[in-house]
N, C-alpha and C. Protein backbone atom coordinates (compact mmCIF):
# COMPACT_ATOMS: atom_id res chain seq x y z
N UNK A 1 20.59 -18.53 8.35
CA UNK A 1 21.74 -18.42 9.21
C UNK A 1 22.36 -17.06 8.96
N UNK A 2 22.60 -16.11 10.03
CA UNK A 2 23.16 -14.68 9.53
C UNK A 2 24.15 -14.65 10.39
N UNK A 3 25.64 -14.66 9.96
CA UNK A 3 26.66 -14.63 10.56
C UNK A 3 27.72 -14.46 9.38
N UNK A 4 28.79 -14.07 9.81
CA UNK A 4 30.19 -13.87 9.16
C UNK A 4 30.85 -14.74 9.02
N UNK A 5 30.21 -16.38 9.66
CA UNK A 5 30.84 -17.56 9.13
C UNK A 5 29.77 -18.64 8.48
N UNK A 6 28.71 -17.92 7.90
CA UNK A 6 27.52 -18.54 7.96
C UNK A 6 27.77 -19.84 7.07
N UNK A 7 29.04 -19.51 6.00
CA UNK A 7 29.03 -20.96 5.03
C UNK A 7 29.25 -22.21 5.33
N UNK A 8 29.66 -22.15 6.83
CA UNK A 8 29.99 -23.15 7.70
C UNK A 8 28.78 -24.33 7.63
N UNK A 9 27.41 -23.50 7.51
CA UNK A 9 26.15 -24.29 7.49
C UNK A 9 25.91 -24.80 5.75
N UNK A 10 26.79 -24.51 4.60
CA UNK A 10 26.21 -24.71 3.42
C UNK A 10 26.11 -26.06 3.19
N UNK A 11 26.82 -26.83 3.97
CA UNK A 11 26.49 -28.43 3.10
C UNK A 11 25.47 -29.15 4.38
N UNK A 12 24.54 -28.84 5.39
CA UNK A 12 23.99 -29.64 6.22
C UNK A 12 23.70 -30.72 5.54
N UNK A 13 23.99 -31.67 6.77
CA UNK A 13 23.02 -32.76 5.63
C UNK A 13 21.91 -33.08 6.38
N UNK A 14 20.78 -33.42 5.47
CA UNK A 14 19.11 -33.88 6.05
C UNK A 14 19.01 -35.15 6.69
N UNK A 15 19.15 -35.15 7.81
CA UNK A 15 19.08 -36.31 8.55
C UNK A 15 17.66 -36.70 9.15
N UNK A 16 16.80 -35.99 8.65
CA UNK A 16 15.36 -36.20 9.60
C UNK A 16 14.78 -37.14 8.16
N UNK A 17 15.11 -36.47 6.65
CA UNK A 17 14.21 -37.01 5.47
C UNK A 17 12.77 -35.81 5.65
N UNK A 18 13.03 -34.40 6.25
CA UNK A 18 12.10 -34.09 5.61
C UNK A 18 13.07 -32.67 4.76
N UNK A 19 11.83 -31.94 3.92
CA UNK A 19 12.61 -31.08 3.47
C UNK A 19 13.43 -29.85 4.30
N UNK A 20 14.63 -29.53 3.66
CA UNK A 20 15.52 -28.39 4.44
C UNK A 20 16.06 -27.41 3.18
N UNK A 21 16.03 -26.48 3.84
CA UNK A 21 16.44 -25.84 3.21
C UNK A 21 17.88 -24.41 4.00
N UNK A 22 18.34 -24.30 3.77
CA UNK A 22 19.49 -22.99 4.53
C UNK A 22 19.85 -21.69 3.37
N UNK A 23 18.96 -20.61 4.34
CA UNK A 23 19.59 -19.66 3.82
C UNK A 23 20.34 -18.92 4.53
N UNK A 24 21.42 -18.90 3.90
CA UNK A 24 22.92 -18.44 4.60
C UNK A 24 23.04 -16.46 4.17
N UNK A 25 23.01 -15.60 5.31
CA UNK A 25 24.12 -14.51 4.89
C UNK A 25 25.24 -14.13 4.22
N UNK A 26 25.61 -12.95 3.89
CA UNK A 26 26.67 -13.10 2.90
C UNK A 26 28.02 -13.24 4.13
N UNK A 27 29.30 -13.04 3.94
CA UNK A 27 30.09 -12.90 4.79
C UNK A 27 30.87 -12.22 4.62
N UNK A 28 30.72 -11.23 4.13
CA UNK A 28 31.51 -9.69 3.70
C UNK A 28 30.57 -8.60 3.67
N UNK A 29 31.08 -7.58 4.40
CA UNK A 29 30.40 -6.34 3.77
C UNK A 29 31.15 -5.25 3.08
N UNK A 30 30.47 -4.51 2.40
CA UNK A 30 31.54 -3.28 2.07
C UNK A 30 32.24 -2.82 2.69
N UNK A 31 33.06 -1.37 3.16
CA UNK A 31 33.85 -0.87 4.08
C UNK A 31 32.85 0.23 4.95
N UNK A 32 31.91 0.65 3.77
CA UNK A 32 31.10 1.84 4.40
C UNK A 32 29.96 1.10 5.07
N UNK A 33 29.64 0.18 5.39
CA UNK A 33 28.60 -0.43 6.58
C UNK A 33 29.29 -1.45 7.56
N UNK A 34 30.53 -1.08 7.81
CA UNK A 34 31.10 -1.63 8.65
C UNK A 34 30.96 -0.80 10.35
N UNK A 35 30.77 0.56 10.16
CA UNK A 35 30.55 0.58 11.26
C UNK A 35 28.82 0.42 11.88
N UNK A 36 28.06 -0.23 11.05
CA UNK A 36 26.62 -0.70 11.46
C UNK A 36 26.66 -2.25 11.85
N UNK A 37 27.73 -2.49 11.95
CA UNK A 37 27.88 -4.07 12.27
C UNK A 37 27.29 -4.18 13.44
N UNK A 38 27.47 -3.37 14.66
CA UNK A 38 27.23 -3.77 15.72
C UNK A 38 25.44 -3.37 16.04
N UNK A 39 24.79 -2.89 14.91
CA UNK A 39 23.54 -2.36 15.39
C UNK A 39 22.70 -3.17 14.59
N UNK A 40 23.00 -4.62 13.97
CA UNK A 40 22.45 -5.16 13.58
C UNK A 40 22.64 -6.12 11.84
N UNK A 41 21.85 -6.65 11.76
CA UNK A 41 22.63 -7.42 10.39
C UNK A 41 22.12 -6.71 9.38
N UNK A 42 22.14 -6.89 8.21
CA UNK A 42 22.02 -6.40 7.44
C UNK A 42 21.27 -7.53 6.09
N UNK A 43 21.20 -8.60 6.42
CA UNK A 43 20.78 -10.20 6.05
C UNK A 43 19.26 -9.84 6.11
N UNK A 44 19.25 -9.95 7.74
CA UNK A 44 17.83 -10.12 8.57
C UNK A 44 17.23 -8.26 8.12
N UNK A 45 18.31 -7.76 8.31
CA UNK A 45 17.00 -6.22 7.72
C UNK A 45 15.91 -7.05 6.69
N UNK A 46 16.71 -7.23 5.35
CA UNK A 46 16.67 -7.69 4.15
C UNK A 46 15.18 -8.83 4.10
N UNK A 47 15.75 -9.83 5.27
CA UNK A 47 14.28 -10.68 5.61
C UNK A 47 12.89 -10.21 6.40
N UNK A 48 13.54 -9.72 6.94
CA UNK A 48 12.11 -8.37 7.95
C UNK A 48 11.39 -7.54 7.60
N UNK A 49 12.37 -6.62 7.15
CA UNK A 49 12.16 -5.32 6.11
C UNK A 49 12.39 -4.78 4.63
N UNK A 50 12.20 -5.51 3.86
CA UNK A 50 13.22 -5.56 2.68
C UNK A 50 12.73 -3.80 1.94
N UNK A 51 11.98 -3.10 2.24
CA UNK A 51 11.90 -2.09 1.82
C UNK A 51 12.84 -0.88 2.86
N UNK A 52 12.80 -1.19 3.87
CA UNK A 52 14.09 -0.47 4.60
C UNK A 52 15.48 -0.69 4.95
N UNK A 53 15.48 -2.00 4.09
CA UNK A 53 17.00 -2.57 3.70
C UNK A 53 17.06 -1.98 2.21
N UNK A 54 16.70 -1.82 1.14
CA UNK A 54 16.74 -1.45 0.15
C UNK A 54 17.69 0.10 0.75
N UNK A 55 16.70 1.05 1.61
CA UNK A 55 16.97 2.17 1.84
C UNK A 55 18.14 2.42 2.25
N UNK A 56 18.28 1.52 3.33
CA UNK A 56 19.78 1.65 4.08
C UNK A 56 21.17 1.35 3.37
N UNK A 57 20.73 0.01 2.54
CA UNK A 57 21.90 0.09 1.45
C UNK A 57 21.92 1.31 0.40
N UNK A 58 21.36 2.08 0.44
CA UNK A 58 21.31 3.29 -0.71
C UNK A 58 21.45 4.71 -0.22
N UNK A 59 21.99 4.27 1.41
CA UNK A 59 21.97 5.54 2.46
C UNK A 59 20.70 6.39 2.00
N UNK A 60 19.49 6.45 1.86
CA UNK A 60 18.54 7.20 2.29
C UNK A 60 17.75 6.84 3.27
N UNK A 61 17.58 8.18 4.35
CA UNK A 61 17.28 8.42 5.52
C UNK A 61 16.44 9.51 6.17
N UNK A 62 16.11 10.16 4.77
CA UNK A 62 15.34 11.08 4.49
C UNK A 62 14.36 11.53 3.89
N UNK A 63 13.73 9.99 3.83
CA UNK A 63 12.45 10.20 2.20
C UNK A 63 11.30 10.55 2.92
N UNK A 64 10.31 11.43 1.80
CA UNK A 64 9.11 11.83 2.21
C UNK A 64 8.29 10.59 2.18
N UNK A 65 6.98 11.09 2.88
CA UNK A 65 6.13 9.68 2.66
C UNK A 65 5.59 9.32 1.76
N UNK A 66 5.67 10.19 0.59
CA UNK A 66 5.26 9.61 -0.63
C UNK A 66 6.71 8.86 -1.41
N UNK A 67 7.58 9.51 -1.30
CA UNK A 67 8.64 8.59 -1.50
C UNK A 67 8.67 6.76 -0.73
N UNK A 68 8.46 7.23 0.34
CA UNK A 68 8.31 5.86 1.81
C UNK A 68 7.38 4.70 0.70
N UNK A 69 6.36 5.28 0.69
CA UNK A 69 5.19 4.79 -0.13
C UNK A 69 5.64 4.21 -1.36
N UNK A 70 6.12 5.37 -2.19
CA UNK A 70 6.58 4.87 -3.76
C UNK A 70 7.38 3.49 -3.48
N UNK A 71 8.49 3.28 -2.15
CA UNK A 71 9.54 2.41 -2.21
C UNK A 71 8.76 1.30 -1.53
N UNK A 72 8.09 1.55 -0.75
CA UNK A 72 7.14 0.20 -0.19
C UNK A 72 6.31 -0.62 -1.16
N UNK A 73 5.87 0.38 -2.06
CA UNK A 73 5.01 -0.16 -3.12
C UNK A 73 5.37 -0.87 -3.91
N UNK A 74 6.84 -0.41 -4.19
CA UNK A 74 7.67 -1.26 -5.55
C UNK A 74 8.13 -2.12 -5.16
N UNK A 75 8.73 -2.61 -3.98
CA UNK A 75 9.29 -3.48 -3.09
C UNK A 75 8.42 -4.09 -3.04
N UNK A 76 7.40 -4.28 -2.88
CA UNK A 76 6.33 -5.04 -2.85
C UNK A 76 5.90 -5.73 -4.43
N UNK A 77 5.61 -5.25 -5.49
CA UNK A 77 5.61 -5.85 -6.61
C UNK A 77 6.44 -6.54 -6.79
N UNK A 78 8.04 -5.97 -6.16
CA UNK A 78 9.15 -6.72 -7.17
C UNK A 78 9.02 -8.18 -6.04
N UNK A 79 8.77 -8.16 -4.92
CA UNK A 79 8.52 -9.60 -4.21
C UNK A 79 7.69 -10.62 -5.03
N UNK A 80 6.71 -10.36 -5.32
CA UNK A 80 5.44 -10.54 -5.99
C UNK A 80 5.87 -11.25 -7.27
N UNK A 81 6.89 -10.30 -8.18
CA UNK A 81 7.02 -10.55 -9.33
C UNK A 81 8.21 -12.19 -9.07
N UNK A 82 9.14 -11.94 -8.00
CA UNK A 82 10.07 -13.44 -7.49
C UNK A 82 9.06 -14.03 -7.17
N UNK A 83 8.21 -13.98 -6.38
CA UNK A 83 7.23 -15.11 -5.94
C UNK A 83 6.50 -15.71 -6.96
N UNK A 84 6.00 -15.14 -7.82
CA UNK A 84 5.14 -15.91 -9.70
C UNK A 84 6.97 -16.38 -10.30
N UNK A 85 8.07 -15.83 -10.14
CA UNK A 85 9.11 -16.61 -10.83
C UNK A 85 9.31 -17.92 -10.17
N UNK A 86 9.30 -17.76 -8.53
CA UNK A 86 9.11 -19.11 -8.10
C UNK A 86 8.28 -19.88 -8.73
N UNK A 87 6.73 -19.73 -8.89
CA UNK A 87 5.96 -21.11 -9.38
C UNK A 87 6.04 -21.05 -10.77
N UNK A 88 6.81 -20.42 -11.84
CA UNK A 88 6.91 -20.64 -13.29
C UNK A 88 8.32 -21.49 -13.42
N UNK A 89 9.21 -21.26 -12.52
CA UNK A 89 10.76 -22.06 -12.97
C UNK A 89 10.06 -23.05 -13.06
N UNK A 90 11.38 -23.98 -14.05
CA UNK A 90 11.33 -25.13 -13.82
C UNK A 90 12.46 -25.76 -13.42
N UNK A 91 13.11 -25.13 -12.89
CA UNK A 91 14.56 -25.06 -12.04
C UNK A 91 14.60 -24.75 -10.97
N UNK A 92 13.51 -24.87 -10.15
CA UNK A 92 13.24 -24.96 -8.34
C UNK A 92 13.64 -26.18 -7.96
N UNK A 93 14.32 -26.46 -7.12
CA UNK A 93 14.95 -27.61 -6.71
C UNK A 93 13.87 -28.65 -6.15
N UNK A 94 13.61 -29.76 -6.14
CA UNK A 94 12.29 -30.45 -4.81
C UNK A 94 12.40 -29.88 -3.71
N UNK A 95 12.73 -29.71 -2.97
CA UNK A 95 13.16 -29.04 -1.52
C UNK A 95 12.87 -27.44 -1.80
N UNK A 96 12.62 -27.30 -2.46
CA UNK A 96 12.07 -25.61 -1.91
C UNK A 96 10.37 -26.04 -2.37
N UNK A 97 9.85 -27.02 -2.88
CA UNK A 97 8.30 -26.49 -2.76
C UNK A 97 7.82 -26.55 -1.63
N UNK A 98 7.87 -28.06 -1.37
CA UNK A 98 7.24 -27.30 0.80
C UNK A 98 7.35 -26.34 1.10
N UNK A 99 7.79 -25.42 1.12
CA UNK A 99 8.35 -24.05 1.57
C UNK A 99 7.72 -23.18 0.79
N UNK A 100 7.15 -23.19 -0.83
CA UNK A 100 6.39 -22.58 -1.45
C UNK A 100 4.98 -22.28 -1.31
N UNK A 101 4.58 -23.28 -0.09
CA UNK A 101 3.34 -23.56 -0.10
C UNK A 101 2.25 -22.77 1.45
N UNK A 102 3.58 -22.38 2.33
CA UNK A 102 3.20 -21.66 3.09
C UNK A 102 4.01 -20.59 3.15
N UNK A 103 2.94 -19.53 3.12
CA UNK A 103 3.28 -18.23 2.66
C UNK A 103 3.70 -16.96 3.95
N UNK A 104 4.27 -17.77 4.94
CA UNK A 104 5.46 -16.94 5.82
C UNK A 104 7.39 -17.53 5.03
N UNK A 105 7.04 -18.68 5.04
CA UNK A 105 8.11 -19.48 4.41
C UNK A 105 8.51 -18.72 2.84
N UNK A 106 7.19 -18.93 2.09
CA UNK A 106 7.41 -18.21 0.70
C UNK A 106 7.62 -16.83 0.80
N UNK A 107 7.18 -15.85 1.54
CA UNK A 107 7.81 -14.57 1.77
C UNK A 107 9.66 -14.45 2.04
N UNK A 108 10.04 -15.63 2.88
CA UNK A 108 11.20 -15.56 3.34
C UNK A 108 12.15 -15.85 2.14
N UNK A 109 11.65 -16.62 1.64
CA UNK A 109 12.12 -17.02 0.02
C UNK A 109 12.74 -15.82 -0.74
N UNK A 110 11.17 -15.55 -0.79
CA UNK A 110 10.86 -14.49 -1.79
C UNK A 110 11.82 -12.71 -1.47
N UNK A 111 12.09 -12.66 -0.09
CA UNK A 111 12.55 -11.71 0.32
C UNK A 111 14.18 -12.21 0.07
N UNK A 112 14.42 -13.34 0.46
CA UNK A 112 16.21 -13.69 0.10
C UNK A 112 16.30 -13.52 -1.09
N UNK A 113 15.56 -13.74 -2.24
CA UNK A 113 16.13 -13.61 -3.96
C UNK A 113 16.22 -11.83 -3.99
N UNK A 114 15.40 -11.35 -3.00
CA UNK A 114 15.31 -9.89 -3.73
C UNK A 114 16.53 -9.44 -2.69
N UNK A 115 17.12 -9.71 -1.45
CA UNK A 115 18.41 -9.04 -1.34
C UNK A 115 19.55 -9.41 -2.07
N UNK A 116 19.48 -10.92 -2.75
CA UNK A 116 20.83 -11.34 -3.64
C UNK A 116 20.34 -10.34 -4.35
N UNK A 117 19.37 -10.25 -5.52
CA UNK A 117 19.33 -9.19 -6.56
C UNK A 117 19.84 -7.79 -6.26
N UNK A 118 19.26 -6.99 -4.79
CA UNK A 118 20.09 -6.07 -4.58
C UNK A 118 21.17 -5.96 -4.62
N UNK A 119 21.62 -6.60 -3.97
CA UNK A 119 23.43 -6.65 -3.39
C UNK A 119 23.92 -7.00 -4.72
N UNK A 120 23.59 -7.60 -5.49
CA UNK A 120 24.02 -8.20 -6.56
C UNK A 120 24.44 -7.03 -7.65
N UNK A 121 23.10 -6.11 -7.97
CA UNK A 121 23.07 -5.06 -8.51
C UNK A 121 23.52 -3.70 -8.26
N UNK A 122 24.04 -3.93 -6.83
CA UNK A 122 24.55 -2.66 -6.28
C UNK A 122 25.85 -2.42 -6.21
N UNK A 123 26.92 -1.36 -6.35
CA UNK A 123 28.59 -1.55 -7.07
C UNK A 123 28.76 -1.20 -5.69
N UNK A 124 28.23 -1.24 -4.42
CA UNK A 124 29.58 -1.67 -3.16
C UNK A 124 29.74 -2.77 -3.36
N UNK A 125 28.98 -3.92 -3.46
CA UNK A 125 28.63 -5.57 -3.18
C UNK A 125 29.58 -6.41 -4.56
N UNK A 126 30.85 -6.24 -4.21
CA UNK A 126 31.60 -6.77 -5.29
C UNK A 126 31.83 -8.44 -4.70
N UNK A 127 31.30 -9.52 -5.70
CA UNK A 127 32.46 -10.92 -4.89
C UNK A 127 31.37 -11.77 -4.91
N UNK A 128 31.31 -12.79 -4.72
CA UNK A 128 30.16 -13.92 -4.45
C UNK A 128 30.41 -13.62 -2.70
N UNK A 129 31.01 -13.11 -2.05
CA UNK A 129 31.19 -13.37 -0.91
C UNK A 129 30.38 -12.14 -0.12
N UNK A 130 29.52 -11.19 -0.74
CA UNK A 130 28.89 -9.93 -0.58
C UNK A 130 27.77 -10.90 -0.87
N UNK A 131 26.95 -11.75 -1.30
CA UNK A 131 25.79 -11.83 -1.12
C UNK A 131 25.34 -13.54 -1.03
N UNK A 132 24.25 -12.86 -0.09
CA UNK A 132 23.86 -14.27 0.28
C UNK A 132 24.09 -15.81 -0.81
N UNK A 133 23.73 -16.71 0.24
CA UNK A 133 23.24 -18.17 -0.71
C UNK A 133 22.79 -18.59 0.06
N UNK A 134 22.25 -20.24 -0.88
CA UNK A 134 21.43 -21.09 -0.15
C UNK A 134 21.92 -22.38 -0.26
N UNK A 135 20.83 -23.12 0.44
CA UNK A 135 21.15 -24.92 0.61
C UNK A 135 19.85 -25.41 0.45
N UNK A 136 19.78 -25.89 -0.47
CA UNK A 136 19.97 -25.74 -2.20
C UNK A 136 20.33 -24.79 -2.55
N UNK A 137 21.11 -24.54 -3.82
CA UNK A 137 21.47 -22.95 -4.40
C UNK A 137 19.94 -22.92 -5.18
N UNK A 138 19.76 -21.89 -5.12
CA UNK A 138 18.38 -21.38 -5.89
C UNK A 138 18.92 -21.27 -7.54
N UNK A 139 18.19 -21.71 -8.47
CA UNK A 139 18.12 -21.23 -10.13
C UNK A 139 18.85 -19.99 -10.32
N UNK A 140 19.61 -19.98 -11.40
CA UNK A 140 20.04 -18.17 -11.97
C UNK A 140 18.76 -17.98 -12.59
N UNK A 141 17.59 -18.51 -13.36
CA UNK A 141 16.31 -18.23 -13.39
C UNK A 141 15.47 -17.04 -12.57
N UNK A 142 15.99 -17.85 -10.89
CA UNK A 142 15.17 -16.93 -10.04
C UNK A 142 16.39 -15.77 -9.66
N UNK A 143 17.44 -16.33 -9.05
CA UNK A 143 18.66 -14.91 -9.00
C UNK A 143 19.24 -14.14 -10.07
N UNK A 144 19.10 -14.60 -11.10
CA UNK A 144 19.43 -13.68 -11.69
C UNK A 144 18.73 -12.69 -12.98
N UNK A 145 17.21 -13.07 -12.35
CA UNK A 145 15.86 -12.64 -12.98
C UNK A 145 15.93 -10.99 -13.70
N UNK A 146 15.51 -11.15 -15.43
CA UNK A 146 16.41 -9.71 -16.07
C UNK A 146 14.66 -8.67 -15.27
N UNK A 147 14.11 -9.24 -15.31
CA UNK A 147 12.95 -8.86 -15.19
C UNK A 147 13.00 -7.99 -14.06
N UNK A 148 13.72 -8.46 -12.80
CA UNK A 148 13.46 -8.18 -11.58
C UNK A 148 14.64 -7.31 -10.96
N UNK A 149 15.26 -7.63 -11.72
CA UNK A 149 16.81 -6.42 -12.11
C UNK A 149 16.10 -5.40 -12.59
N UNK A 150 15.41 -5.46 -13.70
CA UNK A 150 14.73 -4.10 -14.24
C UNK A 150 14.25 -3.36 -13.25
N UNK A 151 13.07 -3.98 -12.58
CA UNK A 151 12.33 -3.25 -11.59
C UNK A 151 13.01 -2.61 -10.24
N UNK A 152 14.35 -3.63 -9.82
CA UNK A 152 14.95 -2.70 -9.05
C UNK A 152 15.61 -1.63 -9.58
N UNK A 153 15.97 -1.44 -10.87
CA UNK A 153 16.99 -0.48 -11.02
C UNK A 153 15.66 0.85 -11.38
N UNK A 154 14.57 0.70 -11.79
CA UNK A 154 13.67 1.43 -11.91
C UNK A 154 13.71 1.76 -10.51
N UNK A 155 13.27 1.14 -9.47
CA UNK A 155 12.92 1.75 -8.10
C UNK A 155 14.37 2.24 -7.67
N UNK A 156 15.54 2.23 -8.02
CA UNK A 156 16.81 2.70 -7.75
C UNK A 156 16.21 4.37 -8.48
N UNK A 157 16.04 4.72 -9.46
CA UNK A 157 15.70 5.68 -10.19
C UNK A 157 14.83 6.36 -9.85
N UNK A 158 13.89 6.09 -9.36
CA UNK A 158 12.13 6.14 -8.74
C UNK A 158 12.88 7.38 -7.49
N UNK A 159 14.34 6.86 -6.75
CA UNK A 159 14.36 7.25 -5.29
C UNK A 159 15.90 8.24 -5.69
N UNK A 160 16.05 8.40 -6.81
CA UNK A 160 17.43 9.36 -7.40
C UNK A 160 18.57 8.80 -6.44
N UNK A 161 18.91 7.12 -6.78
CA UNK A 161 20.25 6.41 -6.48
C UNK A 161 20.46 5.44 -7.61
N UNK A 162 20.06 5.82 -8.51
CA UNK A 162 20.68 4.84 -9.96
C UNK A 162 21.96 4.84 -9.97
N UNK A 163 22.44 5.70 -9.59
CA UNK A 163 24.30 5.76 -9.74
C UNK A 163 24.77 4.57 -8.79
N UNK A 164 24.14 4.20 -8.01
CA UNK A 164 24.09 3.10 -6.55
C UNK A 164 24.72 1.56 -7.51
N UNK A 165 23.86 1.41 -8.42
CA UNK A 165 23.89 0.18 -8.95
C UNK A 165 24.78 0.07 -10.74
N UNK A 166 24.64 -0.78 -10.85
CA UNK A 166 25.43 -1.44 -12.22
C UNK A 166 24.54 -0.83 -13.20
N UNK A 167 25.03 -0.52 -14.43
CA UNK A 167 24.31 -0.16 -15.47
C UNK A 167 23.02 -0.66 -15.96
N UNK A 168 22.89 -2.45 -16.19
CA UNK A 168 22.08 -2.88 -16.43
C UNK A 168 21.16 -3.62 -16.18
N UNK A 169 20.66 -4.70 -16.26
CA UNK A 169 20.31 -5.98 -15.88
C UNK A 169 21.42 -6.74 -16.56
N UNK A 170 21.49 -7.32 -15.26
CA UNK A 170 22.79 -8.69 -15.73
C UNK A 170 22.65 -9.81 -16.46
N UNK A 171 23.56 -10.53 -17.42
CA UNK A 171 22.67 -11.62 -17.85
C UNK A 171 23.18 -12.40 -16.97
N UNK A 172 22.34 -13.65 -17.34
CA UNK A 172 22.62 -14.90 -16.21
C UNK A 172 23.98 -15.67 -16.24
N UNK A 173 24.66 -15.83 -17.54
CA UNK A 173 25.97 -16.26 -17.37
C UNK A 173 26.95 -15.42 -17.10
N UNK A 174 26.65 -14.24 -16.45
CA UNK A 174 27.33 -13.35 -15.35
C UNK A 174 27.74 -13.38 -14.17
N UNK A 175 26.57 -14.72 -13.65
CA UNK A 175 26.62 -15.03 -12.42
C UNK A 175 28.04 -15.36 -11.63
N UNK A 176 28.15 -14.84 -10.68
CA UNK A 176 29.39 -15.31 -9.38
C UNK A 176 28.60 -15.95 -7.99
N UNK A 177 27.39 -16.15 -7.94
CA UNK A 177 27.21 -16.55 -6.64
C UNK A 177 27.34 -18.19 -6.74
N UNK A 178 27.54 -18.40 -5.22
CA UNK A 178 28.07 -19.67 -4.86
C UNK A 178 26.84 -20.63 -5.22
């Protein structure tokens, strides 16, 4: 659900008995991507494109293609690396394995943990109200993965915007998301 009232959808309830799941947008943005509101979300970049959502939250607009490359590449592991955290938790809710098991679904997954981690890690995105959630809430296991914090703040570094994000990897009883 990508909207500015999206929490409206956080408690559905399952009335069919099969599995559901909702992943909700955040409902705040910073001040400096407010005037991109109207050219699109910034949620759905994140689910579509998560290597040119990375970019856009870090205002670069100018990378070479080996840069393009370097950030596609890492974006791509760090999916990879949430997707093996998916099948090692043991704090996946029942209701997200159906969804683990076909791999347009598990990409979509896999692409929502890595924009909470962005937004999460990045010092515009202050608030539980700057980054997404779900229905089920996903594990601090998988959101708040030190592992996967590492690798973004490496690919923050990789593209000279480390200053973009928080010093470290966060620990998990850090957490503010809903």
């Amino acid at each position: 659900v990508d909207s500015n009232n999206s929490t409206v959808f956080q408690h559905m309830p399952n009335l069919f008995g099969q599995p559901f799941v909702s992943l909700l947008s955040p409902v705040k943005l910073p001040v400096t991507f407010h005037e991109y509101q109207n050219k699109g979300s910034l949620f759905t970049l994140f689910l579509t494109s998560p290597a040119f959502a990375f970019c856009f939250v870090c205002h670069l607009n100018n990378l070479t293609n080996e840069q393009w490359n370097l950030c596609q590449e890492n974006v791509n592991k760090i999916i990879l690396e949430i997707t093996k955290n998916f099948f090692k938790s043991k704090l996946v809710d029942h209701s997200i394995y159906p969804f683990l098991t076909d791999e347009f679904l598990r990409l979509f997954l896999a692409r929502f943990v890595f924009c909470y981690a962005v937004l999460r890690l990045h010092r515009a995105f202050k608030g539980s109200g700057f980054y997404p959630s779900s229905q089920p809430q996903l594990s601090n296991d998988l959101l708040e993965n030190v592992q996967v914090h590492r690798m973004i703040l490496e690919l923050s570094a990789s593209l000279n915007v480390r200053q973009l994000f928080l010093e470290g990897p966060l620990i998990s009883g850090e957490s503010s998301h809903q």
